[in-house]
Protein backbone atom coordinates (compact mmCIF):
# COMPACT_ATOMS: atom_id res chain seq x y z
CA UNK A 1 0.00 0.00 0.00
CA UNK A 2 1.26 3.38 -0.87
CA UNK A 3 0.16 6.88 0.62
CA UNK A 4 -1.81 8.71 -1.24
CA UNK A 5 -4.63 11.30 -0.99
CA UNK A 6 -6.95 9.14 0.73
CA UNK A 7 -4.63 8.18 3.48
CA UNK A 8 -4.11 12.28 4.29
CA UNK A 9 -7.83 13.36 4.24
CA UNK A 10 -8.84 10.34 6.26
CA UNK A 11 -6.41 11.76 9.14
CA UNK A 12 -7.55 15.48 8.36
CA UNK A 13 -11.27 14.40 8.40
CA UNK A 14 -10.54 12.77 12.06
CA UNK A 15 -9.42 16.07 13.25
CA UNK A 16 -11.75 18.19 11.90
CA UNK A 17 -14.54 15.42 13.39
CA UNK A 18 -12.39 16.15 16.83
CA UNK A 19 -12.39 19.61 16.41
CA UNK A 20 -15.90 19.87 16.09
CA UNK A 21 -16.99 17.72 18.92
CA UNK A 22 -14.59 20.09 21.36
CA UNK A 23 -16.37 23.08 19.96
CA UNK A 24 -19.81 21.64 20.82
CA UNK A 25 -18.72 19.86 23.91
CA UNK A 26 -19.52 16.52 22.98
CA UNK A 27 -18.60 13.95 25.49
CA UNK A 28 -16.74 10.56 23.71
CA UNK A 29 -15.06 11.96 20.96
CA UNK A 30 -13.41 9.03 19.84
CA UNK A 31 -17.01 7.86 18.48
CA UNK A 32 -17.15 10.83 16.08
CA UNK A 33 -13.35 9.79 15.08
CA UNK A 34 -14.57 6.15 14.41
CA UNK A 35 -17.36 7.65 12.12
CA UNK A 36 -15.22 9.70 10.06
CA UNK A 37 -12.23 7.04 9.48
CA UNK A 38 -15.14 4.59 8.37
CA UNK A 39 -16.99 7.23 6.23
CA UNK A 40 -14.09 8.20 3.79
CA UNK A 41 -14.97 7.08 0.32
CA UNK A 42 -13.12 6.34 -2.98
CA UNK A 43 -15.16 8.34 -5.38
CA UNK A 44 -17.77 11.78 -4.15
CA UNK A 45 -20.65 9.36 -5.82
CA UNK A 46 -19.91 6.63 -2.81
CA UNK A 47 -19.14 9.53 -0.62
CA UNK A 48 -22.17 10.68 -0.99
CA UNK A 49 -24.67 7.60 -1.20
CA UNK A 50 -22.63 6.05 2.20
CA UNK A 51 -24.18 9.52 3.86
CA UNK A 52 -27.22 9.31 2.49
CA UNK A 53 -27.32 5.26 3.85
CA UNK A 54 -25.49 6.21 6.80
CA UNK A 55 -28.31 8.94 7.81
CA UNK A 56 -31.16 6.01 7.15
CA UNK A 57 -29.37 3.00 8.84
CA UNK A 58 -28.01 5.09 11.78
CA UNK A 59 -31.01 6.75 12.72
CA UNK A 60 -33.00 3.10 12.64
CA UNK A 61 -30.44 1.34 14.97
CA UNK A 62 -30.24 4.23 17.08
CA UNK A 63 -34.16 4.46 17.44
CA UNK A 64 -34.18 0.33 18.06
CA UNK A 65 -30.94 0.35 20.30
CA UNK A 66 -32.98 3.82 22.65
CA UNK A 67 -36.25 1.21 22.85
CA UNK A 68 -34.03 -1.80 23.56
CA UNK A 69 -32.10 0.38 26.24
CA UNK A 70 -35.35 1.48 28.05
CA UNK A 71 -36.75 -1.49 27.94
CA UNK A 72 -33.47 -4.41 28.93
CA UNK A 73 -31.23 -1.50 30.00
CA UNK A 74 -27.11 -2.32 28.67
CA UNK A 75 -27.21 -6.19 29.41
CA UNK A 76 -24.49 -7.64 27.21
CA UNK A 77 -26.87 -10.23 25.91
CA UNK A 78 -29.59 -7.53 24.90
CA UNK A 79 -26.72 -5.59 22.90
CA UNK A 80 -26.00 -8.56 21.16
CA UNK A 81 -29.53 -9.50 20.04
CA UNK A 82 -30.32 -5.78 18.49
CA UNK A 83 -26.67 -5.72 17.13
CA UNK A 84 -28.30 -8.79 15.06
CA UNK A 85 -31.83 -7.45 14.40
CA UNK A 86 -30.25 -4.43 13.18
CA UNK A 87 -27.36 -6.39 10.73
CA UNK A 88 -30.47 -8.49 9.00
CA UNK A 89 -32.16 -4.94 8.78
CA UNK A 90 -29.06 -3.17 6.78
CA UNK A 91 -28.67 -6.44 4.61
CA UNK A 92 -32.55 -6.19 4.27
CA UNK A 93 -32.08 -3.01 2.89
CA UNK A 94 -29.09 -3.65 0.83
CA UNK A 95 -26.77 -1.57 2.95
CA UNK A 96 -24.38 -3.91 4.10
CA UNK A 97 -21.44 -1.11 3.66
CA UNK A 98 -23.51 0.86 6.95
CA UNK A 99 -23.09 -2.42 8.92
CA UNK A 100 -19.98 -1.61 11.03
CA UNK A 101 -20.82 1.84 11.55
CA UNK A 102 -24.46 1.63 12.20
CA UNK A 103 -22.89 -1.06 14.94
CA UNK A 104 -20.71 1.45 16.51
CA UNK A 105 -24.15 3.70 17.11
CA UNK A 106 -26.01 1.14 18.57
CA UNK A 107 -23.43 -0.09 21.12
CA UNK A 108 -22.89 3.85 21.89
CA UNK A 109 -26.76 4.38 21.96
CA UNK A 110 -27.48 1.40 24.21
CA UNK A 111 -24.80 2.58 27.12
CA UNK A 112 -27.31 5.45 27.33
CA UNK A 113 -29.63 2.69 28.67
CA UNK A 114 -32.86 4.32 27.77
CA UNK A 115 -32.03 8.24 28.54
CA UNK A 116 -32.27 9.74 25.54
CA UNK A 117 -30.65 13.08 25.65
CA UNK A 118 -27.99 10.83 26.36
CA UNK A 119 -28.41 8.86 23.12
CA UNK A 120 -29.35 11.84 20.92
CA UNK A 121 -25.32 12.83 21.89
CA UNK A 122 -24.00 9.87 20.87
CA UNK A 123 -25.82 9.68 17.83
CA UNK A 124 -25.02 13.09 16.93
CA UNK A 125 -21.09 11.73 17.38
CA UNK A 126 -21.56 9.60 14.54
CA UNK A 127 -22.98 11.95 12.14
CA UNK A 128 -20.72 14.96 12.94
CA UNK A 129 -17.84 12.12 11.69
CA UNK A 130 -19.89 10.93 8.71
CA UNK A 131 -20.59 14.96 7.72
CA UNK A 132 -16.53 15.64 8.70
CA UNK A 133 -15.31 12.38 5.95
CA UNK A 134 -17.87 13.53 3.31
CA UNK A 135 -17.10 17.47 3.56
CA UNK A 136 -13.16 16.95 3.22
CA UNK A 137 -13.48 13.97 0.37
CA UNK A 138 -15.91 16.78 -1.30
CA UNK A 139 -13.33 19.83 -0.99
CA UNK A 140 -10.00 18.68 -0.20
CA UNK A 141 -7.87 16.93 -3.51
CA UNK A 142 -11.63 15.71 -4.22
CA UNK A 143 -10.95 12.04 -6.24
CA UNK A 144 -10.50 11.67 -9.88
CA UNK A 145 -10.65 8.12 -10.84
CA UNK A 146 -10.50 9.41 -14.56
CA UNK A 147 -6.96 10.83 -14.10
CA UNK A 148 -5.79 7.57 -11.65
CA UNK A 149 -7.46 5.45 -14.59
CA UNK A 150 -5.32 7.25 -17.17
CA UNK A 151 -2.31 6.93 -15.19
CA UNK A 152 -2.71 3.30 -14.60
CA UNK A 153 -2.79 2.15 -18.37
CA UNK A 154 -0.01 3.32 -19.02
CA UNK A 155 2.01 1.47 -16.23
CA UNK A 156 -0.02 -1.50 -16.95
CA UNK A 157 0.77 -1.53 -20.50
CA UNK A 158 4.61 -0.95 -19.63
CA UNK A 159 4.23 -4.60 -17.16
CA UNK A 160 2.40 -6.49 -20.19
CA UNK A 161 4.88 -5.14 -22.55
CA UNK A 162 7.92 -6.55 -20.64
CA UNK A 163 5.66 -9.94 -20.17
CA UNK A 164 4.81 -9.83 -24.16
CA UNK A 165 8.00 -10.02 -25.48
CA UNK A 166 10.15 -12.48 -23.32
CA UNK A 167 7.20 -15.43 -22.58
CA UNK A 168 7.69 -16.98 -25.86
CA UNK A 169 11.83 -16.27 -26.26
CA UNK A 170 11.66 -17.60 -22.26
CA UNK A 171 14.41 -14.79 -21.94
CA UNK A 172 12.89 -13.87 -18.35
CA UNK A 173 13.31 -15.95 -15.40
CA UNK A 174 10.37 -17.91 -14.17
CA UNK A 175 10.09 -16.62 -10.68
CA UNK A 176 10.01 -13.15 -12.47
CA UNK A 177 7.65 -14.25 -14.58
CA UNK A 178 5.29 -15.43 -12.31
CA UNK A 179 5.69 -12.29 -10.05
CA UNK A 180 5.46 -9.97 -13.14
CA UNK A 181 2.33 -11.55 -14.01
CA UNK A 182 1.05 -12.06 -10.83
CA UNK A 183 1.09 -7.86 -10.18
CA UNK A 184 -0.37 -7.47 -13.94
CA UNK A 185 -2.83 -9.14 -12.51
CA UNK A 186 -3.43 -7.32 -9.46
CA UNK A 187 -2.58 -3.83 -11.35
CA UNK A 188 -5.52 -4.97 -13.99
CA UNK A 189 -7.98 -5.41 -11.07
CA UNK A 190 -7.33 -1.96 -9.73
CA UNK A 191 -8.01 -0.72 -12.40
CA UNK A 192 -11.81 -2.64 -13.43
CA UNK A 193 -12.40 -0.77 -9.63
CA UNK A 194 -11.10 2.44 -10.89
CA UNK A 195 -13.28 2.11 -13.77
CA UNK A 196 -16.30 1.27 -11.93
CA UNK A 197 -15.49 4.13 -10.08
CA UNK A 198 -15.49 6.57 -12.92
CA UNK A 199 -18.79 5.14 -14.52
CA UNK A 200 -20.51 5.68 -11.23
CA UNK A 201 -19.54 9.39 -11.25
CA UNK A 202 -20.40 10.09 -14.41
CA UNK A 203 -23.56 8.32 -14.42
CA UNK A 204 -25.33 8.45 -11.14
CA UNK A 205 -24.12 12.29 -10.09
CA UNK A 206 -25.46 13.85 -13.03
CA UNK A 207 -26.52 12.53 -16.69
CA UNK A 208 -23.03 12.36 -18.74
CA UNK A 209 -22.63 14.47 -21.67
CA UNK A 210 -22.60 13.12 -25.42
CA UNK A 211 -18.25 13.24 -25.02
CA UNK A 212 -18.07 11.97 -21.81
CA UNK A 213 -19.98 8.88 -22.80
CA UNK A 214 -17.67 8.13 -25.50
CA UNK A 215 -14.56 8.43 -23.10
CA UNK A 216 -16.39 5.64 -20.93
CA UNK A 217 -16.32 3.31 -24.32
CA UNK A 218 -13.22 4.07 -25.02
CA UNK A 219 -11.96 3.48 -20.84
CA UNK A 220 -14.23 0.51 -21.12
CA UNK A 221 -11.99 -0.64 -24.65
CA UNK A 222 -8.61 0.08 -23.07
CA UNK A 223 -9.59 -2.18 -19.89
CA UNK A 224 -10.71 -5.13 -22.19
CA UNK A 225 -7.85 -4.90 -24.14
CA UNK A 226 -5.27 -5.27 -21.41
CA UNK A 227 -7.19 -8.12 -19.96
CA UNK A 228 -7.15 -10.10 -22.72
CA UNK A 229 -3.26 -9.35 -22.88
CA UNK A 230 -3.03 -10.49 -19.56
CA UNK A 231 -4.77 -13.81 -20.79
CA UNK A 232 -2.65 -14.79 -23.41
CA UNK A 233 0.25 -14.72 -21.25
CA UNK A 234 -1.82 -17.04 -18.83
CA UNK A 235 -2.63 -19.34 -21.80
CA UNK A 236 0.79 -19.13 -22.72
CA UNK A 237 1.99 -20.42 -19.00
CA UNK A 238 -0.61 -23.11 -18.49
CA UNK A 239 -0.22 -24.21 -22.61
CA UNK A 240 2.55 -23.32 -24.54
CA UNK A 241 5.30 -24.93 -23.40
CA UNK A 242 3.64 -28.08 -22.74
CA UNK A 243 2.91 -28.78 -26.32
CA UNK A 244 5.48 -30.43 -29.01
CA UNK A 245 6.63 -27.48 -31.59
CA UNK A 246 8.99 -26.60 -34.06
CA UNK A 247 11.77 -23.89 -33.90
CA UNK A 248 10.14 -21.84 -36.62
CA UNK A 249 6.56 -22.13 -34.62
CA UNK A 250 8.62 -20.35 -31.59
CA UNK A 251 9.57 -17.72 -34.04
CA UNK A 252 6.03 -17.22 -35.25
CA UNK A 253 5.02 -17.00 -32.27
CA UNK A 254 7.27 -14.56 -31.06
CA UNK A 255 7.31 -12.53 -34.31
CA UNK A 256 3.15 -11.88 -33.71
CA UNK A 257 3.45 -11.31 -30.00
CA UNK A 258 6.01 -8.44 -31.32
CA UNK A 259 3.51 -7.26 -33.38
CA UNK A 260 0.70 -7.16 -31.33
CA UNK A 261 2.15 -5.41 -28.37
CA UNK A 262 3.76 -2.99 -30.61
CA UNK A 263 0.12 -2.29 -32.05
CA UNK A 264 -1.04 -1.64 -28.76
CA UNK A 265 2.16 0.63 -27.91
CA UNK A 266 0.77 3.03 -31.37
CA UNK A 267 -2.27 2.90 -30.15
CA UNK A 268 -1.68 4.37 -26.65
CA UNK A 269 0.45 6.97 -28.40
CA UNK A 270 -2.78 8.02 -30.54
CA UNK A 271 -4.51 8.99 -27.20
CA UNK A 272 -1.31 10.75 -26.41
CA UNK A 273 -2.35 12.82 -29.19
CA UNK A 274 1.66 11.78 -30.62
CA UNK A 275 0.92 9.97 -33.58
CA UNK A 276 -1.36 10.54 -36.44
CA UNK A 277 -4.01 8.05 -37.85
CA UNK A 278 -3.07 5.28 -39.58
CA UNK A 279 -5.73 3.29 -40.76
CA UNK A 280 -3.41 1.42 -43.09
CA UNK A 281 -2.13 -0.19 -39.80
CA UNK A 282 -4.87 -1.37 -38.51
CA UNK A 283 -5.62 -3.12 -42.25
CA UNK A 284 -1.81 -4.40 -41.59
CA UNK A 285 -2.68 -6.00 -38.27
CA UNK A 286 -5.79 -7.79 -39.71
CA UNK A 287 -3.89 -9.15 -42.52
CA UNK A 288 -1.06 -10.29 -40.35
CA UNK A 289 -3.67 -12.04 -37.39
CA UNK A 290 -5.43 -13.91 -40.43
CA UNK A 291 -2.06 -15.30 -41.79
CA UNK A 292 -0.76 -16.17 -38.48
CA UNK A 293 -3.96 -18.69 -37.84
CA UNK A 294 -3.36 -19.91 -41.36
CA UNK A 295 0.29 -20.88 -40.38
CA UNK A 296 -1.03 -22.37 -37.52
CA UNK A 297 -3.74 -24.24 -39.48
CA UNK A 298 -0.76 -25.17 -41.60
CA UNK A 299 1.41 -26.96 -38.90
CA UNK A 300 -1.81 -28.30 -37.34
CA UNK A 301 -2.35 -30.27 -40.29
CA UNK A 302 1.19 -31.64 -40.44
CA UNK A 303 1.37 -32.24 -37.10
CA UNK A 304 -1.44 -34.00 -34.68
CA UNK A 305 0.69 -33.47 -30.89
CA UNK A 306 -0.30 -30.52 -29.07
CA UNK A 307 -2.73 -28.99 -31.74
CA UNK A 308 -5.11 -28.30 -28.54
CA UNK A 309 -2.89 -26.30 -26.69
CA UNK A 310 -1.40 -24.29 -29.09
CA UNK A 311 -4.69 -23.22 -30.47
CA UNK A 312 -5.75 -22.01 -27.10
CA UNK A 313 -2.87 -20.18 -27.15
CA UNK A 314 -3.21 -19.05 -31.22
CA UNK A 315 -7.22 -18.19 -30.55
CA UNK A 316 -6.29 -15.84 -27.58
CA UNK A 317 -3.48 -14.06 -29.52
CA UNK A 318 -6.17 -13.92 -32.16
CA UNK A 319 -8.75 -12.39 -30.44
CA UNK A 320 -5.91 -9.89 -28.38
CA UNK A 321 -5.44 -8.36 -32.09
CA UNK A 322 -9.36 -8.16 -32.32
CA UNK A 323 -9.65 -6.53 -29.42
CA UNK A 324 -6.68 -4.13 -30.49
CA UNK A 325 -8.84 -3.46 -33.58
CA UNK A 326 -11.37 -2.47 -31.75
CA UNK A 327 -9.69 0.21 -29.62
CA UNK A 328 -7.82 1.32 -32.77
CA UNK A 329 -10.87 1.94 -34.37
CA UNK A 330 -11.50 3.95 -31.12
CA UNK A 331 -8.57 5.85 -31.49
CA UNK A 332 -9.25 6.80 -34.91
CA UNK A 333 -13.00 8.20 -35.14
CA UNK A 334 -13.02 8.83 -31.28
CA UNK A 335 -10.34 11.55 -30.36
CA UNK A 336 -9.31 11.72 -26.54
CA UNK A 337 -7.18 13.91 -25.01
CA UNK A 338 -5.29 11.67 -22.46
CA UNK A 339 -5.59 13.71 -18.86
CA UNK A 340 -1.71 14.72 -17.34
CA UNK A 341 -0.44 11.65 -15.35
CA UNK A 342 0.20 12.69 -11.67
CA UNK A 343 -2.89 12.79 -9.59
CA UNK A 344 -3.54 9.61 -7.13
């Protein structure tokens, strides 16, 4: 884990939340604290809808935790019970993300044992954390999952490059390999989250414009693409190597991984706005994935040991140039200006 943005408004948000409960003379402080650390969100759309649910699952519990406290006082077992009604309430409601906080309000509310000035304070402590996290994600470095997004293609594409061009040569060691791809991996999951981030902003704060929509496809194109990198060098690990081949199928091989992952390097470079259409390559790159499965057809027919594996491997190479088609095409009719790298 790195430090980032997050990390510093998360400790400014539990100051300001202790801040304000000195100002108002709140009495347990550390609940307000609690609040805020749990209510800082990756995106203002989740910061947002976790106050909204916060507001509606807090102010149930604390409502059933002030009856249960009048009525069995703070007895452990009591606490337990409504700490139960009120978890099959918030997954009732599809608000399991409220769970631990709306938790920390009832166990607060149900010390008060019934008096409910007493209970109104501590369920004021929650909120003033909750309002704390959601006004400093809102104003402070606010996130930008479209700039993070950005930023992580690129590294991304630099981790599947290196991958690309040494499975087939086996140049890199093995327990490089496997680390290599096992952070491409991770890297490409990070960023499916980033971009589910990003669609929820755009799409659930406020209708997206016309361009903004198109960016999405175009995020959405770039994300597919490196996944389907990522899983010819898995069907390369689990398939390659244990089939029979030639020298010259290694070199094939090797030749179109080249030329894929250099297709995919242009392409990038187009949303870099530092190199021009070309729509002769993309013609080039069709031709060349069509005569590499006709090779392969080729030495299938010659050759009956490991036809399987290798045309796992050939039909996800295949469909990796399909794919880079695709976001060519993209690149082409569907101009983006790539955002500065730098913001995390």
């Amino acid at each position: 884990m790195t430090f980032g943005a997050r990390m510093l408004k998360t400790g400014i948000a539990v100051t300001l939340a202790l801040y304000i409960t000195e100002w108002f003379h709140l009495t347990s402080p550390v609940i307000a604290a609690v609040a805020a650390i749990f209510a800082m969100q990756p995106s203002i759309y989740r910061s947002w809808r976790y106050l909204i649910e916060q507001l509606q699952t807090n102010t149930l519990g604390a409502i059933i935790a002030l009856l249960a406290g009048m009525v069995f006082s703070k007895e452990p077992i009591a606490v337990g019970l409504v700490c139960v009604v009120v978890i099959m309430i918030c997954l009732k409601l599809n608000m399991g993300d409220t769970i631990g906080l709306t938790l920390v309000t009832v166990v607060a509310v149900m010390e008060a044992s019934g008096q409910w000035q007493f209970a109104l304070t501590r369920f004021s402590l929650s909120l003033v954390g909750i309002l704390s996290a959601f006004l400093i994600n809102l104003l402070l470095f606010p996130p930008k999952p479209r700039v993070q997004f950005v930023g992580q293609v690129r590294h991304i594409f630099d981790k599947l490059s290196l991958l690309m061009r040494t499975v087939i040569s086996d140049e890199i060691r093995e327990n490089v390999f496997r680390n290599e791809k096992r952070g491409l991996e991770d890297a490409i999951n990070s960023l499916s989250d980033k971009f589910k981030l990003m669609e929820e902003d755009l799409k659930k704060l406020k209708k997206p414009k016309f361009s903004e929509s198109r960016q999405l496809v175009v995020y959405k194109q770039m994300l597919k693409t490196l996944r389907k990198g990522y899983e010819v060098l898995d069907a390369v690990e689990q398939h390659y190597f244990q089939a029979d081949r030639p020298e010259q199928l290694n070199q094939d091989f090797d030749a179109h991984l080249e030329r894929l992952i250099r297709f995919h390097e242009h392409i990038l470079l187009k949303f870099d706005d530092k190199l021009k259409p070309n729509y002769l390559e993309a013609d080039l790159l069709e031709k060349d994935n069509d005569e590499f499965l006709r090779k392969m057809h080729e030495h299938y027919a010659e050759k009956k040991i490991g036809i399987l594996r290798l045309s796992i491997v050939s039909a996800e190479m295949y469909d990796y140039g399909h794919q880079l088609e695709r976001l060519n095409r993209l690149a082409d009719h569907s101009p983006l200006v790539m955002e500065e790298q730098g913001m995390t």
